[in-house]
C-alpha atoms as a PDB file:
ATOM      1  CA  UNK A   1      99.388   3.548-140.319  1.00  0.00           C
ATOM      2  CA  UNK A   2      99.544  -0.010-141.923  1.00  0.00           C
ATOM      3  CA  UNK A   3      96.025  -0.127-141.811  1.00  0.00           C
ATOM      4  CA  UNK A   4      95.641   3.079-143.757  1.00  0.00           C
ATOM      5  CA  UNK A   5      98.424   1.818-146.446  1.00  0.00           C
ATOM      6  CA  UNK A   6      96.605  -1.313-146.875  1.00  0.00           C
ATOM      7  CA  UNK A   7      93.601  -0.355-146.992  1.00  0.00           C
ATOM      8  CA  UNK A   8      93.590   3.244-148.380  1.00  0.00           C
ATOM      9  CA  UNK A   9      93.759   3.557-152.098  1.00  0.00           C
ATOM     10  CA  UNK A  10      94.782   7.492-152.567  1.00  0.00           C
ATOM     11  CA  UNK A  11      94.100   8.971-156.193  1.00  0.00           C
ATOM     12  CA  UNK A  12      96.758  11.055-157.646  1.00  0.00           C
ATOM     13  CA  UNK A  13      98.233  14.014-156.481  1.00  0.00           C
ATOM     14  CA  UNK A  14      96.912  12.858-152.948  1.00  0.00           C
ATOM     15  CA  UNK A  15      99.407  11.728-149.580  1.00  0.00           C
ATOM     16  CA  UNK A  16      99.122  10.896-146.498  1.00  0.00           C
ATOM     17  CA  UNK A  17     101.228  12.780-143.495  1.00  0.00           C
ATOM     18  CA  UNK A  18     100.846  11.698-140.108  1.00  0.00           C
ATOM     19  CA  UNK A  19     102.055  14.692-137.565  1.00  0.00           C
ATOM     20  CA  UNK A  20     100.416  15.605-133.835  1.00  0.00           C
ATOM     21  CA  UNK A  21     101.530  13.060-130.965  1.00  0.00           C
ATOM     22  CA  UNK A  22     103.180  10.613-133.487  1.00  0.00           C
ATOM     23  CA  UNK A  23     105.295  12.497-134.911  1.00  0.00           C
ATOM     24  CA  UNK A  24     106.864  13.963-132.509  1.00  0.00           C
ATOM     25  CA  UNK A  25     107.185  10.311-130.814  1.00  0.00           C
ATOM     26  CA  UNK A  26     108.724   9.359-133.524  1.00  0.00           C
ATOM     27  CA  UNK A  27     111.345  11.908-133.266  1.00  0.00           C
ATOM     28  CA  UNK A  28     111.796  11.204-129.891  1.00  0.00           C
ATOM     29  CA  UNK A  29     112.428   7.860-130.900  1.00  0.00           C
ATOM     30  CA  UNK A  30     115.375   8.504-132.625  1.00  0.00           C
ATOM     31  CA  UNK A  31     116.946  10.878-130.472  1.00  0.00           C
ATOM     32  CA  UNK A  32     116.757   8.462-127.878  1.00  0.00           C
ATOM     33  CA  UNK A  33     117.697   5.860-130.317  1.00  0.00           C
ATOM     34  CA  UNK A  34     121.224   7.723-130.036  1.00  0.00           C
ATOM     35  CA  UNK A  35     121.297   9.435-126.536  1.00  0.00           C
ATOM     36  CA  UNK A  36     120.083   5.907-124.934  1.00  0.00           C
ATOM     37  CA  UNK A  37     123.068   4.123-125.703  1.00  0.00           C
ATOM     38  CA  UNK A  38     125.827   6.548-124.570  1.00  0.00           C
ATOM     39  CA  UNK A  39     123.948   7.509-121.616  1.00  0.00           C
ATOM     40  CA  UNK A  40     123.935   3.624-120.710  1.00  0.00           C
ATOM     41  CA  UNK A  41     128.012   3.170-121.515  1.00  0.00           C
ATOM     42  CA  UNK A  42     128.743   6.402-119.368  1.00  0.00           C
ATOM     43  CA  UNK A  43     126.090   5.180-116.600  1.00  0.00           C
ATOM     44  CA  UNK A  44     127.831   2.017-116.933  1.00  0.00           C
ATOM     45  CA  UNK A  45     131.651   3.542-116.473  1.00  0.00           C
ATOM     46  CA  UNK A  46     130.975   5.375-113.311  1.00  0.00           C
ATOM     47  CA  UNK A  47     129.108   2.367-111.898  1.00  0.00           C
ATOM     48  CA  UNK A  48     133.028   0.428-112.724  1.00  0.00           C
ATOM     49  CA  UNK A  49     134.711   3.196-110.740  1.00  0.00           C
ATOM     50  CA  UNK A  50     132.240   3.080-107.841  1.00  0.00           C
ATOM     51  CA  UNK A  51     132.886  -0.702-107.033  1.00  0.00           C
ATOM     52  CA  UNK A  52     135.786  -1.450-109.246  1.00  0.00           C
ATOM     53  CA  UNK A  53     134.224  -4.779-110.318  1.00  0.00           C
ATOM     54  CA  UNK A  54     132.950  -5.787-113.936  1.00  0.00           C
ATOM     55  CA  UNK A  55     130.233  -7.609-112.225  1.00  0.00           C
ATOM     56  CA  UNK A  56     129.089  -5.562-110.202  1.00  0.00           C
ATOM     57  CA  UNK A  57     128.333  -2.999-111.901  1.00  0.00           C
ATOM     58  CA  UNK A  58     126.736  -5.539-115.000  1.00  0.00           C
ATOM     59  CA  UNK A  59     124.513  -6.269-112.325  1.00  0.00           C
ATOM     60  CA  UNK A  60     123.391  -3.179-111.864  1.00  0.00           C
ATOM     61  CA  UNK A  61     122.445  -2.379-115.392  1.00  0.00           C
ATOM     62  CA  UNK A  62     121.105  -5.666-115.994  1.00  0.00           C
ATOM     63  CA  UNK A  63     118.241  -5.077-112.892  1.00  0.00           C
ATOM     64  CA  UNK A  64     116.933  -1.732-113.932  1.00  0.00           C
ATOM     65  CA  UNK A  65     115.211  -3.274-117.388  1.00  0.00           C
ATOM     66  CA  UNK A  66     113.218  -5.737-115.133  1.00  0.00           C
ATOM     67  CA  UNK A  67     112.591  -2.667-112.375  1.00  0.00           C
ATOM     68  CA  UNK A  68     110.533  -1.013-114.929  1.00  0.00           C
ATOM     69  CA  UNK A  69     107.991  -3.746-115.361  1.00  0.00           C
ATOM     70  CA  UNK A  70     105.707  -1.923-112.295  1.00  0.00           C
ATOM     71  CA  UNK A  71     105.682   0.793-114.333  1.00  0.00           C
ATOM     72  CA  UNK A  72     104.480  -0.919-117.581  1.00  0.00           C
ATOM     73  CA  UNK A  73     102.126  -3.061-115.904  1.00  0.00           C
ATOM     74  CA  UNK A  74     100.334   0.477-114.630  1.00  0.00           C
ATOM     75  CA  UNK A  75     100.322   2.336-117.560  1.00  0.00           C
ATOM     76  CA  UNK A  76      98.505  -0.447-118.879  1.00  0.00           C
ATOM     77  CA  UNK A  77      96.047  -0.949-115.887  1.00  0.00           C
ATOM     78  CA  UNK A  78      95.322   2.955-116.745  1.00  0.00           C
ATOM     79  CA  UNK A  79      94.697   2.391-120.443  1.00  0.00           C
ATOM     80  CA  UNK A  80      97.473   4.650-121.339  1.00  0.00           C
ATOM     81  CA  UNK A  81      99.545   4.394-124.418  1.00  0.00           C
ATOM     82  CA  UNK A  82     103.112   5.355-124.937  1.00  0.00           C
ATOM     83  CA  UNK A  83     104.306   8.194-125.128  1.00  0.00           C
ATOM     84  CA  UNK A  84     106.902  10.664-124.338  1.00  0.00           C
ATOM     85  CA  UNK A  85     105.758  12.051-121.280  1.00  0.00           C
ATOM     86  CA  UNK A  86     105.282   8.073-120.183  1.00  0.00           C
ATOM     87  CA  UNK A  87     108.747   8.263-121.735  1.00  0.00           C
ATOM     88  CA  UNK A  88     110.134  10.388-119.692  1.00  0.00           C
ATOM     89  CA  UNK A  89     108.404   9.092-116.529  1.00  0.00           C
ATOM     90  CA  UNK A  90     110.141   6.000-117.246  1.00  0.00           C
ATOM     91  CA  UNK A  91     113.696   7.780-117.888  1.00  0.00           C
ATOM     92  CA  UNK A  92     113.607   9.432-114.405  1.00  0.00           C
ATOM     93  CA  UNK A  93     111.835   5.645-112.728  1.00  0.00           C
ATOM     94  CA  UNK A  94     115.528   4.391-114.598  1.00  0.00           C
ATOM     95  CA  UNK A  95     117.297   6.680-112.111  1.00  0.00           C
ATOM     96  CA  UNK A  96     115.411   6.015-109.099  1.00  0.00           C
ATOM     97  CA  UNK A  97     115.656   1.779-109.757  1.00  0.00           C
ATOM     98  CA  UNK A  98     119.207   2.178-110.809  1.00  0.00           C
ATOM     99  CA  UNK A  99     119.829   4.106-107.480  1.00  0.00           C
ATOM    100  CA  UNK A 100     118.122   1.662-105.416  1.00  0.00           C
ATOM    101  CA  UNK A 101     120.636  -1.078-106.764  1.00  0.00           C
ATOM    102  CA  UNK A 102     123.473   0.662-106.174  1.00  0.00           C
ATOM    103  CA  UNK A 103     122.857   1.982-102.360  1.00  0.00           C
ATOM    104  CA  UNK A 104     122.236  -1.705-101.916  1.00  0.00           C
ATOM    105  CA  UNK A 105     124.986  -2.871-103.453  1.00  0.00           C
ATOM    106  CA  UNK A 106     127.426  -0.889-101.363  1.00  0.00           C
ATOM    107  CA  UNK A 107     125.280  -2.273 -98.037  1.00  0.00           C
ATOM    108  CA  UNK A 108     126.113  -5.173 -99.080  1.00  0.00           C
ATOM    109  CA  UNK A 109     129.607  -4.869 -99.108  1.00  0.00           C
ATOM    110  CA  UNK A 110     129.541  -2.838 -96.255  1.00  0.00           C
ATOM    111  CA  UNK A 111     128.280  -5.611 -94.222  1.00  0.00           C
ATOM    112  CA  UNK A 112     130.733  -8.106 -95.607  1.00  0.00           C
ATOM    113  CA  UNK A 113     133.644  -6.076 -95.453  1.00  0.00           C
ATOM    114  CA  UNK A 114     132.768  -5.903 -91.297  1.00  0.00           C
ATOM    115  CA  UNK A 115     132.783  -9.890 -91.187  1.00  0.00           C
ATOM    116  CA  UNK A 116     135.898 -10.013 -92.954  1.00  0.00           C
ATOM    117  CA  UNK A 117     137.490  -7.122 -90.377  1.00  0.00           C
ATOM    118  CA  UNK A 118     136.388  -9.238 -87.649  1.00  0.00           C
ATOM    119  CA  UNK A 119     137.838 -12.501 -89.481  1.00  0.00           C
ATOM    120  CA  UNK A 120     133.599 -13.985 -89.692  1.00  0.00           C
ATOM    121  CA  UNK A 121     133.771 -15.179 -93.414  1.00  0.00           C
ATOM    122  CA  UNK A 122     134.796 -18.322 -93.868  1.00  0.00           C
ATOM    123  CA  UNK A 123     131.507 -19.856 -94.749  1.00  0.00           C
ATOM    124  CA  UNK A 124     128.578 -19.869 -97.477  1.00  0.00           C
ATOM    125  CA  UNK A 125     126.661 -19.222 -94.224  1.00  0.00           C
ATOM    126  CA  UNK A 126     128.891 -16.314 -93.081  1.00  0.00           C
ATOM    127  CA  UNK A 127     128.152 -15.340 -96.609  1.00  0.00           C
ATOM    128  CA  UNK A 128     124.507 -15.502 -96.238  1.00  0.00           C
ATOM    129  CA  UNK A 129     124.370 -14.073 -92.775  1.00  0.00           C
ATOM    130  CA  UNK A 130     126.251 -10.426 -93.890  1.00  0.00           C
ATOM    131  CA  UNK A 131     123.973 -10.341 -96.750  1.00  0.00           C
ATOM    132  CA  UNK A 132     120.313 -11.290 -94.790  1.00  0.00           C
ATOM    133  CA  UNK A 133     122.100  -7.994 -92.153  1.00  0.00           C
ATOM    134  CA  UNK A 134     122.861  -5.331 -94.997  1.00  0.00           C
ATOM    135  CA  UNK A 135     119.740  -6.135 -96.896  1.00  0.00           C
ATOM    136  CA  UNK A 136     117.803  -5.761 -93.798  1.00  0.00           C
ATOM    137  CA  UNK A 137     119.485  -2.475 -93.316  1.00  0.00           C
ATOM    138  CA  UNK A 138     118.109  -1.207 -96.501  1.00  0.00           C
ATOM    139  CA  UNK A 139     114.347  -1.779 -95.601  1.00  0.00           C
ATOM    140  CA  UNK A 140     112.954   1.055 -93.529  1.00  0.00           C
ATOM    141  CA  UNK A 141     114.651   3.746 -95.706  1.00  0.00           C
ATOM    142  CA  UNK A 142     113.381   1.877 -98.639  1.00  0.00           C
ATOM    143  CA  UNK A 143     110.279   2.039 -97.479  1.00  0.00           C
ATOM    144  CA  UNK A 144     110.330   5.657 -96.389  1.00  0.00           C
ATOM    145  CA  UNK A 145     111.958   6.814-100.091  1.00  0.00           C
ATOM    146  CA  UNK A 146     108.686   4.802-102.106  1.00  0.00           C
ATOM    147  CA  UNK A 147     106.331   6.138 -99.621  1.00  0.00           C
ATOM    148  CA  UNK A 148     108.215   9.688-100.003  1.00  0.00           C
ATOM    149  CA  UNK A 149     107.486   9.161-103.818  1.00  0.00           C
ATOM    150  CA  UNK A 150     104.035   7.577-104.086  1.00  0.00           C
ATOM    151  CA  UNK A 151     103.124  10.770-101.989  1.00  0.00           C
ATOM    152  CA  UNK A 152     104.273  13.089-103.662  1.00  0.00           C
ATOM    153  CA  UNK A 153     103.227  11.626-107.154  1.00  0.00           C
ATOM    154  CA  UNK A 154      99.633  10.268-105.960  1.00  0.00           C
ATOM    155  CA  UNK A 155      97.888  13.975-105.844  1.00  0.00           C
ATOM    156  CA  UNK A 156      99.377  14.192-109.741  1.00  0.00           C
ATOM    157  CA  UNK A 157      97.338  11.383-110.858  1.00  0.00           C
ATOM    158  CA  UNK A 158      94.006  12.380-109.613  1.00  0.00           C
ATOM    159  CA  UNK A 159      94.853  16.327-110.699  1.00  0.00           C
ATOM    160  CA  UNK A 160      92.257  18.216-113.342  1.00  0.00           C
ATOM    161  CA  UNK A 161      93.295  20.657-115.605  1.00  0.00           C
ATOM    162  CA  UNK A 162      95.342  22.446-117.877  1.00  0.00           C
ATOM    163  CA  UNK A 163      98.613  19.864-118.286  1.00  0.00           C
ATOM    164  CA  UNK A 164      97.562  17.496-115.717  1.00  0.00           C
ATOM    165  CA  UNK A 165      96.712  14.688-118.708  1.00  0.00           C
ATOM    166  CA  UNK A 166     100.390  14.992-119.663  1.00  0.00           C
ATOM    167  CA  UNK A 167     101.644  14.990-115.956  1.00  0.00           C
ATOM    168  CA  UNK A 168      99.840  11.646-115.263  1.00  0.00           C
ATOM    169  CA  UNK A 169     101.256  10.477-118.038  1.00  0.00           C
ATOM    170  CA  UNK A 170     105.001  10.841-116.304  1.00  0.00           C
ATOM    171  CA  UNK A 171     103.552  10.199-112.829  1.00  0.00           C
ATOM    172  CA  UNK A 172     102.208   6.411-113.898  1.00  0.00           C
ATOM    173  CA  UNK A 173     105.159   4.930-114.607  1.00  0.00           C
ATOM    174  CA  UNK A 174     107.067   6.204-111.335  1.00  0.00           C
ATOM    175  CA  UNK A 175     103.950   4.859-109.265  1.00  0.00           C
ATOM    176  CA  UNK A 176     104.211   2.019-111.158  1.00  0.00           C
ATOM    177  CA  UNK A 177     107.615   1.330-110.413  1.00  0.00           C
ATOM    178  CA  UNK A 178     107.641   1.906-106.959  1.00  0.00           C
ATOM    179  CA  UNK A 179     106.028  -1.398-106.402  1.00  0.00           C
ATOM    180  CA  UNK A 180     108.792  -3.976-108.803  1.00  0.00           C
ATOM    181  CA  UNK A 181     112.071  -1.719-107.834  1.00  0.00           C
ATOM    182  CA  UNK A 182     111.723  -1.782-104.068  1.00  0.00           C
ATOM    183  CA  UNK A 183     110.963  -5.532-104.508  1.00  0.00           C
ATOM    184  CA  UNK A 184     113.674  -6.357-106.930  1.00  0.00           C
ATOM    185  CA  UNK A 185     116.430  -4.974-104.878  1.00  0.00           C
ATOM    186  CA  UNK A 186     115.624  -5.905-101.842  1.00  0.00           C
ATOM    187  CA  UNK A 187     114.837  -9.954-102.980  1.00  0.00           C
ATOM    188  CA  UNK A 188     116.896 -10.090-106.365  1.00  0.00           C
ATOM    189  CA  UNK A 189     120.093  -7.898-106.242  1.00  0.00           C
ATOM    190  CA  UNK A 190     121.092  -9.890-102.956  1.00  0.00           C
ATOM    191  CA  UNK A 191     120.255 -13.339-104.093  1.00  0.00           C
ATOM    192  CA  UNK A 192     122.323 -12.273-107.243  1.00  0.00           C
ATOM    193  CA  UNK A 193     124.867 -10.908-105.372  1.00  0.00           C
ATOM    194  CA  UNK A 194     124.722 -14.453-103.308  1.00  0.00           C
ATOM    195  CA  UNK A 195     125.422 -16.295-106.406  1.00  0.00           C
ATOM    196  CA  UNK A 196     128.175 -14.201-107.963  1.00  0.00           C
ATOM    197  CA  UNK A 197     130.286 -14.477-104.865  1.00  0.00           C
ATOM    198  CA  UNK A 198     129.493 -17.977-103.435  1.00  0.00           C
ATOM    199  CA  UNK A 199     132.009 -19.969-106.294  1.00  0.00           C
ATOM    200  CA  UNK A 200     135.187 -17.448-104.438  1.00  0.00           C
ATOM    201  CA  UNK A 201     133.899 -18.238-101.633  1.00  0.00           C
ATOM    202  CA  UNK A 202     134.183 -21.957-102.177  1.00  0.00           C
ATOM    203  CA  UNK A 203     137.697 -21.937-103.571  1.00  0.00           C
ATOM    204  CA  UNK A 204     138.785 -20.563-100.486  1.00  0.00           C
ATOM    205  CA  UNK A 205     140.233 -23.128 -97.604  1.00  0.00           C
ATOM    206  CA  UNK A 206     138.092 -22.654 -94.209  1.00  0.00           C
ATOM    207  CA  UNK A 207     141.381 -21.511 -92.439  1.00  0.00           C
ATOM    208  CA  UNK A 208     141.726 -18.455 -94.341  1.00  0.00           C
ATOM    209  CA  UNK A 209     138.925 -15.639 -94.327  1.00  0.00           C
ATOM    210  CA  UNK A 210     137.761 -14.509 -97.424  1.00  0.00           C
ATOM    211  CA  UNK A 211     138.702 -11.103 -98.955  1.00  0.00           C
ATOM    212  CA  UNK A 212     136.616  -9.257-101.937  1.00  0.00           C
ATOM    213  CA  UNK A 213     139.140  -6.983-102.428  1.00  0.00           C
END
């Protein structure tokens, strides 16, 4: 389009309308450009009354930007340009990556919660320890739910037909993302989690055990 405007010297009584694809992308775009951000605040409120904890639930949001990038990096590998279908393939990876944070998030504290019961957390090593066992927990149904996924989206990709260009187009960025999700909250979410609680843990005399409550 700024080609064509810089370039393209209409005569008089002549204009340019672009419509097809683009246009309705760009009405997308500013739908989204309002539903986005009130989606986010309300996603954002229940997350707060899940764990009760500012934090926590800021962590959360902040690692399902960066468990998209799978899903970018494929869509480019394919040659595919943006659009809504890829849109939408990457509103529905959003759900899946912010679910994976928050099932490990409450592992987490699951496995914490036990060492304090038992009186074990008195340490940045106790600390470690219940995070290394809930994160662990977390792998094999990790790894069943992406393998679930890829399956069921793989068959979609290689499809012919009537609709199946527009179905890939929603089905890259999931496959995509089933790579950088798993990864980031398995690796990242409980090295961030690490980090956020290791400071309380520290102003905390070894006598007494720690409580996250």
């Amino acid at each position: 389009r700024k080609a064509v405007a810089e370039q393209v010297k209409l005569p008089p009584g002549y204009s340019v309308a672009w419509s097809g694809q683009f246009e309705y992308l760009e009405r997308a775009k500013a739908r989204l450009g309002v539903v986005v951000p009130f989606t986010l605040l309300i996603v954002f409120v229940l997350l707060y009354l899940t764990f009760r904890r500012f934090d926590e639930a800021a962590l959360i949001m902040v690692a399902v930007p960066f468990a998209l990038v799978g899903g970018f990096w494929f869509i480019d590998l394919l040659g595919h340009n943006l659009s809504i279908a890829s849109a939408v393939g990457f509103i529905a990876l959003s759900g899946v990556a912010a679910e994976f944070g928050v099932v490990m998030l409450l592992y987490l504290r699951l496995a914490i919660e036990r060492r304090e019961a038992a009186g074990e957390m008195r340490s940045v090593a106790d600390l470690e320890a219940a995070l290394h066992e809930g994160a662990v927990l977390r792998v094999r149904p990790k790894a069943m739910t992406v393998a679930v996924i890829i399956a069921g989206l793989a068959p979609i990709m290689w499809s012919h037909g009537t609709g199946a260009e527009i179905m890939q187009r929603i089905a890259a960025p999931m496959i995509g993302g089933m790579v950088s999700a798993p990864l980031l909250s398995m690796f990242v979410i409980p090295a961030a989690y690490l980090l956020m609680r290791r400071r309380r843990l520290a102003a905390v005399p070894e006598s007494a055990p720690l409580r996250y409550a």
